[in-house]
N, C-alpha and C. Protein backbone atom coordinates (compact mmCIF):
# COMPACT_ATOMS: atom_id res chain seq x y z
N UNK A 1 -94.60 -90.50 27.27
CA UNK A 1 -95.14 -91.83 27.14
C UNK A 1 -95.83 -92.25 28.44
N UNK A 2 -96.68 -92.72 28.64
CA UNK A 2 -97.50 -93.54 29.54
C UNK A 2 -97.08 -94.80 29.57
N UNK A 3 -96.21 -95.50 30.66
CA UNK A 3 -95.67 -96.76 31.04
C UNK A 3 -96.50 -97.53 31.20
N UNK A 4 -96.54 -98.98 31.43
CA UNK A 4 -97.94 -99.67 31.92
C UNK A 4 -97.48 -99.91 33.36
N UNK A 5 -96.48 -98.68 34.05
CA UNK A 5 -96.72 -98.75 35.69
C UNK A 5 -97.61 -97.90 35.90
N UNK A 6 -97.94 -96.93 35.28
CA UNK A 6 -98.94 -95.74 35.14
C UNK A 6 -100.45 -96.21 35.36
N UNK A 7 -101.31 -96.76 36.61
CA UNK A 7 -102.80 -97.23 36.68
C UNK A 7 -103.41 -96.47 36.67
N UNK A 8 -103.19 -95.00 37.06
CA UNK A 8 -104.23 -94.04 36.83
C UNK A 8 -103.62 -92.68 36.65
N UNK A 9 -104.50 -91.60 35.63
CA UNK A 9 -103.64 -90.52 35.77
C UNK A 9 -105.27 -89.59 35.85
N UNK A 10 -104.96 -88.59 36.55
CA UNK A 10 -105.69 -87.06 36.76
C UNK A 10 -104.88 -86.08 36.45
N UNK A 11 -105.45 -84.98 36.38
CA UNK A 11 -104.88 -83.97 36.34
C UNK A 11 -103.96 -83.43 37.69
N UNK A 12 -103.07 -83.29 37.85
CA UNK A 12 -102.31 -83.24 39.08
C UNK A 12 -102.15 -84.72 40.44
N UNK A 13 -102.38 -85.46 39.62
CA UNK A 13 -102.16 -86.73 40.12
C UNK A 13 -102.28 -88.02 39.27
N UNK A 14 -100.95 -88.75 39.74
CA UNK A 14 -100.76 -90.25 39.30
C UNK A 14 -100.83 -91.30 40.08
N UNK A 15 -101.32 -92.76 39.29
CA UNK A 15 -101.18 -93.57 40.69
C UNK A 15 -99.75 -94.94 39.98
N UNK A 16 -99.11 -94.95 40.69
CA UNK A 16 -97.98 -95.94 40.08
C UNK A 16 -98.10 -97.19 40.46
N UNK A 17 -97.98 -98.20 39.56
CA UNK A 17 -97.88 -99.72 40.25
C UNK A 17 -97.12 -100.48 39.47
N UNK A 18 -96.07 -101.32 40.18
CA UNK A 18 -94.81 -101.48 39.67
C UNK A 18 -94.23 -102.69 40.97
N UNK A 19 -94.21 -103.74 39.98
CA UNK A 19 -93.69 -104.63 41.41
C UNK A 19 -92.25 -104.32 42.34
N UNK A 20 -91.71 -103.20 41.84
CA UNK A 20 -90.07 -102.71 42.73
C UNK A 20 -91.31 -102.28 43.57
N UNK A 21 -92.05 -101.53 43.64
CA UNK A 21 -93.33 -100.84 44.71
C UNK A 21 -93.66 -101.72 45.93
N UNK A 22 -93.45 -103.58 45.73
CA UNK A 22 -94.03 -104.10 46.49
C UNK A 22 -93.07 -104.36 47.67
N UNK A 23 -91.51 -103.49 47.21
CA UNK A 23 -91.02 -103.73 48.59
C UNK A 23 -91.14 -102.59 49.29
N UNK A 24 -90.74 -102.10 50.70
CA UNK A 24 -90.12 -100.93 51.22
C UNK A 24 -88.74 -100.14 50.91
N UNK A 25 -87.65 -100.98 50.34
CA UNK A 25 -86.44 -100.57 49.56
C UNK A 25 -87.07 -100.19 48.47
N UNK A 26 -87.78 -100.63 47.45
CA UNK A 26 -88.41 -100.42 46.63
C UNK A 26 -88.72 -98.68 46.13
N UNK A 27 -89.80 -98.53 47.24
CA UNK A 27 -90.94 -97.53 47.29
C UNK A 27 -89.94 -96.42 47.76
N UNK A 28 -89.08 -96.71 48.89
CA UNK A 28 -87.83 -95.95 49.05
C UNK A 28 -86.89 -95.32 47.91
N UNK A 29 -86.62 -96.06 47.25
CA UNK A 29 -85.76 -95.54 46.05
C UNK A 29 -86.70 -94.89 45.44
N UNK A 30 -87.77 -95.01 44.50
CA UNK A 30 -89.19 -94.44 43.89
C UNK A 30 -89.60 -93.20 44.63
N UNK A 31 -89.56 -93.14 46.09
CA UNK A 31 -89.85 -91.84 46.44
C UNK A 31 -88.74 -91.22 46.41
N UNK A 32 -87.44 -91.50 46.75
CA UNK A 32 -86.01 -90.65 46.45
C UNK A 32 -86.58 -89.58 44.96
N UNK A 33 -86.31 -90.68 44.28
CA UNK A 33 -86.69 -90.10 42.79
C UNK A 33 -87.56 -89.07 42.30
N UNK A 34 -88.81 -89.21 42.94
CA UNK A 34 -89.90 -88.37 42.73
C UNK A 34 -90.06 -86.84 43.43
N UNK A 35 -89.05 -87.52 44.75
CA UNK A 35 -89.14 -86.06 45.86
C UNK A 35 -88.27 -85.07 45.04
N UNK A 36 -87.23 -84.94 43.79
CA UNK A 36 -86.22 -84.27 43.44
C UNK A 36 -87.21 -83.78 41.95
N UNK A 37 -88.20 -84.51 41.74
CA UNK A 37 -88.73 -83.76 40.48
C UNK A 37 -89.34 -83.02 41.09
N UNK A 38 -89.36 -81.18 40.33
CA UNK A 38 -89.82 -80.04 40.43
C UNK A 38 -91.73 -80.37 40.61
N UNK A 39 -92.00 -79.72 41.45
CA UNK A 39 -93.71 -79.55 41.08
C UNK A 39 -94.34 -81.10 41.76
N UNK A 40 -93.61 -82.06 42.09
CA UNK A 40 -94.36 -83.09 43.02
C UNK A 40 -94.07 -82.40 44.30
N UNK A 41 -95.80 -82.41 45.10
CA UNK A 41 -96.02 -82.00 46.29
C UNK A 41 -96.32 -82.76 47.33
N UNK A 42 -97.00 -84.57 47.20
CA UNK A 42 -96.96 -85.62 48.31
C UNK A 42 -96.47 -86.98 47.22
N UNK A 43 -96.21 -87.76 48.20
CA UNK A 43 -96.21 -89.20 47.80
C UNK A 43 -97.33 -89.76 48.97
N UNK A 44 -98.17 -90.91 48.24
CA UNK A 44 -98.77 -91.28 49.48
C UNK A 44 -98.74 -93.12 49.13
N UNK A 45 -97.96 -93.51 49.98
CA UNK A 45 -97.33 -95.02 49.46
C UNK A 45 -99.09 -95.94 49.62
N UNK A 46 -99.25 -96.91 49.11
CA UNK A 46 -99.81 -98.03 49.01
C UNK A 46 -99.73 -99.03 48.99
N UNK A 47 -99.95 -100.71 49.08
CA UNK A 47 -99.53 -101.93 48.72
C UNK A 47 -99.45 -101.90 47.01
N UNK A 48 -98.46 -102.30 46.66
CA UNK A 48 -97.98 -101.97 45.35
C UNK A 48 -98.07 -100.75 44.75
N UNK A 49 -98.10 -99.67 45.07
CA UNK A 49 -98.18 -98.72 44.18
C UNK A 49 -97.93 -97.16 44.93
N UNK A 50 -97.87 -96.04 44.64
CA UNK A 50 -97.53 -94.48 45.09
C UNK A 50 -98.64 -93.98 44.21
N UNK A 51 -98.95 -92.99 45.05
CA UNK A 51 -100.00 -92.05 44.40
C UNK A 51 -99.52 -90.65 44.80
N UNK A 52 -99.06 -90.23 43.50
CA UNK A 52 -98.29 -89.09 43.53
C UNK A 52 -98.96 -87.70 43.14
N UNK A 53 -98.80 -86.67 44.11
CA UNK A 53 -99.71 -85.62 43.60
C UNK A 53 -98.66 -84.37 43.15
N UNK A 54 -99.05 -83.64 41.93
CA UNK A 54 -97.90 -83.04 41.55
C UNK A 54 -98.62 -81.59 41.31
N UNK A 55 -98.23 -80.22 41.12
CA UNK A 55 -98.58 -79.26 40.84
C UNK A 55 -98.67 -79.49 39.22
N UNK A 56 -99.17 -77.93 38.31
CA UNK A 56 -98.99 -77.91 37.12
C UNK A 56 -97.87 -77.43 36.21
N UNK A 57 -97.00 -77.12 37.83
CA UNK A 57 -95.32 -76.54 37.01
C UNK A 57 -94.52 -78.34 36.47
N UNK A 58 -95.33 -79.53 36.67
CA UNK A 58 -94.68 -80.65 36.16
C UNK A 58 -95.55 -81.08 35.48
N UNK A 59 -95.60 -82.18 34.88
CA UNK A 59 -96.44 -83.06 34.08
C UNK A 59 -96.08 -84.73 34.01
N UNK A 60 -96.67 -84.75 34.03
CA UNK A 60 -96.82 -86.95 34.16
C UNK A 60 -95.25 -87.10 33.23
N UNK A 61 -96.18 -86.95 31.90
CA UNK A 61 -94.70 -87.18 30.96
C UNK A 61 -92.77 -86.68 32.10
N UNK A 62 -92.77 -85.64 32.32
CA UNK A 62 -91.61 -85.42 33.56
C UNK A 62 -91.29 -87.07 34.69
N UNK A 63 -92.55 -86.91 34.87
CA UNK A 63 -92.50 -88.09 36.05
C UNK A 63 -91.96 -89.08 35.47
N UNK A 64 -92.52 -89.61 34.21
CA UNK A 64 -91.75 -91.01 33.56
C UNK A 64 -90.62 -90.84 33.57
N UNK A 65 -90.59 -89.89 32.69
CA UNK A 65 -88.95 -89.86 32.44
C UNK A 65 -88.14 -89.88 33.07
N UNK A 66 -88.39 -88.93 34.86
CA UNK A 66 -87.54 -89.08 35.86
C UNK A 66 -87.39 -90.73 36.04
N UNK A 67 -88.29 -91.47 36.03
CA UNK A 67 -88.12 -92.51 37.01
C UNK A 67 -87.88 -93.38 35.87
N UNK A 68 -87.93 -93.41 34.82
CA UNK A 68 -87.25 -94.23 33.85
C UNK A 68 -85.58 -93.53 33.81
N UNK A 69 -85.64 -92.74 33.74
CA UNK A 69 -84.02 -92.86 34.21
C UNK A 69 -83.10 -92.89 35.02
N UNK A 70 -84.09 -92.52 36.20
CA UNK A 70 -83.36 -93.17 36.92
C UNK A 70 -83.20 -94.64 37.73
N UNK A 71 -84.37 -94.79 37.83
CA UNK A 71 -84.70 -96.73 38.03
C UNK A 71 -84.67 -97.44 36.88
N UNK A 72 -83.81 -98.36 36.17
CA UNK A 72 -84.01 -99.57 34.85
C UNK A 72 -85.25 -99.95 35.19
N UNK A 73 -85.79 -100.84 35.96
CA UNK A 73 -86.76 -101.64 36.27
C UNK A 73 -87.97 -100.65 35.97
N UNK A 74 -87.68 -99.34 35.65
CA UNK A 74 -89.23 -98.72 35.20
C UNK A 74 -88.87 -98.22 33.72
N UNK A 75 -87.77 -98.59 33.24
CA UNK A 75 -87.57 -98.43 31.61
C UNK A 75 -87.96 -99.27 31.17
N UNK A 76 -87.33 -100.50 31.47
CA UNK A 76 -87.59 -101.49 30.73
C UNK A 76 -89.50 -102.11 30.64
N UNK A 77 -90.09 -101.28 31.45
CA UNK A 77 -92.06 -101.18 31.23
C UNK A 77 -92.74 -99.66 30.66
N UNK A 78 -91.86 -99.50 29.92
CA UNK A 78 -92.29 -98.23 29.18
C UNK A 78 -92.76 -98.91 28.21
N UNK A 79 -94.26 -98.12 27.67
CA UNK A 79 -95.01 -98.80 26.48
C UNK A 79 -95.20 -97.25 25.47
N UNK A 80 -95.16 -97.93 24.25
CA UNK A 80 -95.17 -96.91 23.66
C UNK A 80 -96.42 -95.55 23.13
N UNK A 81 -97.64 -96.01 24.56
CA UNK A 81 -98.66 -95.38 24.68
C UNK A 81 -98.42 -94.01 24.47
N UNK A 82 -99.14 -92.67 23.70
CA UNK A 82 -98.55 -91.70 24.18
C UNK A 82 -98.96 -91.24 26.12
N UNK A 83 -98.40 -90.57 26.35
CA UNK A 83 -98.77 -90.02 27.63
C UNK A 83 -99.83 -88.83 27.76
N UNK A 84 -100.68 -88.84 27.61
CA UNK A 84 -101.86 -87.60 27.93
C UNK A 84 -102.97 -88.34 28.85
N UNK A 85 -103.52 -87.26 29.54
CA UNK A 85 -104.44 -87.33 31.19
C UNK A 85 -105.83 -86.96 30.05
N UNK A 86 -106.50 -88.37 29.52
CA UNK A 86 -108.11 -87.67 29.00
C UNK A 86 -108.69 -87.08 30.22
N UNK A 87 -109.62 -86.26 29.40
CA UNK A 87 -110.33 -85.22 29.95
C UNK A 87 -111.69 -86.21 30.14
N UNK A 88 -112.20 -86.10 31.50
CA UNK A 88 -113.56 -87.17 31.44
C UNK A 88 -115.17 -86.23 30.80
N UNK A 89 -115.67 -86.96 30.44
CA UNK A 89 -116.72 -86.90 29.28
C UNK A 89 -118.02 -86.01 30.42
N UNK A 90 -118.16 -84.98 30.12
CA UNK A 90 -118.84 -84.62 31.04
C UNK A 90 -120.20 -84.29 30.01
N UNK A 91 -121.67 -84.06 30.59
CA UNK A 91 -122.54 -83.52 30.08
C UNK A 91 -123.45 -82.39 30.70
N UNK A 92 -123.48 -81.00 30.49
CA UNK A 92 -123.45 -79.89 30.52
C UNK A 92 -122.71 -79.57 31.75
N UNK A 93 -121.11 -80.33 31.63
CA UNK A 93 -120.52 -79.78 32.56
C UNK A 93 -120.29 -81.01 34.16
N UNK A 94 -121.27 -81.33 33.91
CA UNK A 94 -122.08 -82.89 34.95
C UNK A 94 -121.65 -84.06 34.67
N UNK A 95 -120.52 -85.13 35.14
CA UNK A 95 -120.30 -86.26 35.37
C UNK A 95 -121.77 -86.80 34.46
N UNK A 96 -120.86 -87.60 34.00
CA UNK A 96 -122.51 -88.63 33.34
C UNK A 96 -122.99 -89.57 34.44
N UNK A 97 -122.44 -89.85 35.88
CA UNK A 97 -122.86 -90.38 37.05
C UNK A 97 -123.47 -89.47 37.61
N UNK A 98 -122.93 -88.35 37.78
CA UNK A 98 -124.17 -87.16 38.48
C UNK A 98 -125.43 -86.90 37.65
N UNK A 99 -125.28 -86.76 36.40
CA UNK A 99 -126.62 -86.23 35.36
C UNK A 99 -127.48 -87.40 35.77
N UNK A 100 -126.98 -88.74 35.63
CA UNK A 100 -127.62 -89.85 35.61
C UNK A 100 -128.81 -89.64 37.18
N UNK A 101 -127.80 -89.54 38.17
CA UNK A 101 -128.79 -89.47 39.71
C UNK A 101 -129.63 -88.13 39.63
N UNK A 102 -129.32 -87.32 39.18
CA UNK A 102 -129.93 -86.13 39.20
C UNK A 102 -131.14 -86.12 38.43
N UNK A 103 -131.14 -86.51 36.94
CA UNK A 103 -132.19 -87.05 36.45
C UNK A 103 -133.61 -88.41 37.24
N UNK A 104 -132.88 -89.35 37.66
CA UNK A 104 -133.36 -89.94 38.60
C UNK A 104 -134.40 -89.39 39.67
N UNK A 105 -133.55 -88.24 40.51
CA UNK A 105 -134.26 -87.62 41.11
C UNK A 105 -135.45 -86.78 40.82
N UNK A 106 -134.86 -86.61 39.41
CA UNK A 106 -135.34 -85.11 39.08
C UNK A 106 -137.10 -86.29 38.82
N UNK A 107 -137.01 -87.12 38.10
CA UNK A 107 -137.94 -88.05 37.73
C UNK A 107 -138.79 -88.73 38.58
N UNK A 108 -138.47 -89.00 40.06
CA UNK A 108 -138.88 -89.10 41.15
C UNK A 108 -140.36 -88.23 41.55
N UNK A 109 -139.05 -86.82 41.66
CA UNK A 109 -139.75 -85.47 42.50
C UNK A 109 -140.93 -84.88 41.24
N UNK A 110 -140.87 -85.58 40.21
CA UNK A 110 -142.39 -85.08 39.31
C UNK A 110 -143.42 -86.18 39.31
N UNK A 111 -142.76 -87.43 39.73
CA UNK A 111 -143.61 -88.69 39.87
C UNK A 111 -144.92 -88.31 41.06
N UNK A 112 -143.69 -87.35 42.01
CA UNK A 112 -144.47 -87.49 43.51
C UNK A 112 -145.45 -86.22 43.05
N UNK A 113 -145.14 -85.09 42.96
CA UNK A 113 -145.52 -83.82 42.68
C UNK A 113 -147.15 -84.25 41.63
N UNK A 114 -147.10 -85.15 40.54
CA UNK A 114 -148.18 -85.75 40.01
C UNK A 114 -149.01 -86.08 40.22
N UNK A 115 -148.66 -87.28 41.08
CA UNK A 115 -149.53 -87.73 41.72
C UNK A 115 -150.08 -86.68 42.82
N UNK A 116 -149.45 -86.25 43.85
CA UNK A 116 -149.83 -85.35 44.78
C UNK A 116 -150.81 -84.34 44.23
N UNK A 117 -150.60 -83.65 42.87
CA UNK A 117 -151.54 -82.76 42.35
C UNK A 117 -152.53 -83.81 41.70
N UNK A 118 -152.55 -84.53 41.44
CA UNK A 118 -153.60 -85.48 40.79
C UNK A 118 -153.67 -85.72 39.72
N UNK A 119 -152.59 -85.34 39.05
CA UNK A 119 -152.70 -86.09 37.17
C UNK A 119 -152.31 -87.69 37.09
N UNK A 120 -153.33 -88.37 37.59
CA UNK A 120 -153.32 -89.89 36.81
C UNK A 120 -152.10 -90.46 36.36
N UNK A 121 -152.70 -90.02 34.72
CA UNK A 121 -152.03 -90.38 33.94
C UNK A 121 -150.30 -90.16 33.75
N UNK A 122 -150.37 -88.69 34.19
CA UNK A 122 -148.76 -88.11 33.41
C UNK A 122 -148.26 -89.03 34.90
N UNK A 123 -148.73 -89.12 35.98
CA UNK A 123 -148.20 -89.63 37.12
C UNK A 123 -147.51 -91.24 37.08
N UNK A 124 -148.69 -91.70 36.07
CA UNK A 124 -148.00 -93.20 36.07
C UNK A 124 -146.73 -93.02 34.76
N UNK A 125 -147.12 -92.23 34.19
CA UNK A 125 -145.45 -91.78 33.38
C UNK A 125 -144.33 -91.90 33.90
N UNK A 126 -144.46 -90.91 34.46
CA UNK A 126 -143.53 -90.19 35.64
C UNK A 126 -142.77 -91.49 36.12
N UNK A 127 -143.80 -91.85 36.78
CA UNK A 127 -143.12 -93.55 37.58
C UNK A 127 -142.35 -94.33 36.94
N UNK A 128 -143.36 -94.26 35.56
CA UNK A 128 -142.67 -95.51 34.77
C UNK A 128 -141.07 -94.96 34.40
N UNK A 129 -141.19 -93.99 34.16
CA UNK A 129 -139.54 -93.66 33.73
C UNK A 129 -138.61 -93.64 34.73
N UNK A 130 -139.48 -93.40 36.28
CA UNK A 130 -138.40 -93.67 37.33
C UNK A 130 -138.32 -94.90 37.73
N UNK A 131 -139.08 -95.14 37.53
CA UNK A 131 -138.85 -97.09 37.65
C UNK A 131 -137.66 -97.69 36.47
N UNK A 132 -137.66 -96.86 35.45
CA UNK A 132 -136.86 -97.57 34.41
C UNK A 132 -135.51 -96.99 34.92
N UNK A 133 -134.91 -96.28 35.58
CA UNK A 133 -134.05 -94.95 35.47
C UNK A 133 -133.47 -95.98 36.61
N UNK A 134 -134.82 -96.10 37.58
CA UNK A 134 -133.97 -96.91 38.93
C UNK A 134 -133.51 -98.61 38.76
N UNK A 135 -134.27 -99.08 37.85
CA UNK A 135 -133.69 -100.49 37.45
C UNK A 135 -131.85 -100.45 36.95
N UNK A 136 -131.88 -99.27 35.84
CA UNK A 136 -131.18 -99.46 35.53
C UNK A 136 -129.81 -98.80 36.67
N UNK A 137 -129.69 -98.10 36.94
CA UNK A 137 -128.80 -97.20 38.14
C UNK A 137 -128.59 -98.61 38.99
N UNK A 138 -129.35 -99.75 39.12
CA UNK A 138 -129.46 -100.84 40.03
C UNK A 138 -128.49 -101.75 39.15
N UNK A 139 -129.14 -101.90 38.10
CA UNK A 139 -128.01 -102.82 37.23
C UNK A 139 -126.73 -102.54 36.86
N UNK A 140 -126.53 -101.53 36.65
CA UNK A 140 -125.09 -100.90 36.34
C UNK A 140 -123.97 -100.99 37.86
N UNK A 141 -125.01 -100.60 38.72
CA UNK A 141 -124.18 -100.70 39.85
C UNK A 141 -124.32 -102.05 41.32
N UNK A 142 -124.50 -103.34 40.20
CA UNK A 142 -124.96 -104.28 41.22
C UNK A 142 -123.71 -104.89 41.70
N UNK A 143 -122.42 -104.98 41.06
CA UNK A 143 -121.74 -105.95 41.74
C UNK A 143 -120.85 -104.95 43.08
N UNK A 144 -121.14 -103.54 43.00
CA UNK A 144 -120.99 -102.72 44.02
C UNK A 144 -122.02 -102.88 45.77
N UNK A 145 -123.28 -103.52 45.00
CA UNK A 145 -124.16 -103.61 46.04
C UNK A 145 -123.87 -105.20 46.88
């Protein structure tokens, strides 16, 4: 099961957040716990939360369970999510954030190459799609800027 202390999961890493986390007794007992399950290799504490990195001789599901049984305060926030790490959506293999810049670029470097050889027309193409490519890469990522 996937708890809702569970904020993030990867493949060989979890990130935990759990208000027992926000003390130092807290995070103390939580790392007790975690250091005795098989296949966790760091804890790396945070303000509210542990980010735990584990080999593939364990699995997340292990982790709950350790720490739901042995801490109450992380039973009683078990949700009845199942527990599995999705696999992120890749396209030919490529982050859909990398395809995205790469395309970008790629749309750029024929804009310039166009113009530089002198096709006009396909040149103001070119642009126009990198102009559209870069608006949007701008909008998606404005409250970052």
């Amino acid at each position: 099961m996937v708890a809702s202390y569970v904020a993030h999961a990867l493949p060989g890493r979890v990130r935990l957040r759990h208000a027992l986390l926000l003390t130092l007794d807290g995070q103390a007992r939580v790392r007790d716990v975690l250091a005795k399950v098989k296949g966790v290799t760091e804890i790396q504490p945070g303000h509210g939360s542990l980010l735990v990195f584990f080999t593939e001789e364990t699995s997340l599901p292990a982790i709950c369970e350790s720490l739901e049984g042995a801490i109450p305060e992380f039973a009683s926030q078990a949700s009845s999510v199942p527990c599995t790490v999705e696999k992120k959506k890749t396209i030919f293999g490529v982050s859909p954030r990398k395809a995205e810049s790469r395309t970008l670029l790629a749309a750029m470097g024929v804009s310039a190459a166009l113009g530089f050889f002198g096709s006009g027309t396909a040149h103001v193409i070119a642009s126009a799609v990198f102009g559209v490519l870069a608006l949007r890469h701008v909008w998606v990522r404005r409250e970052a800027m």
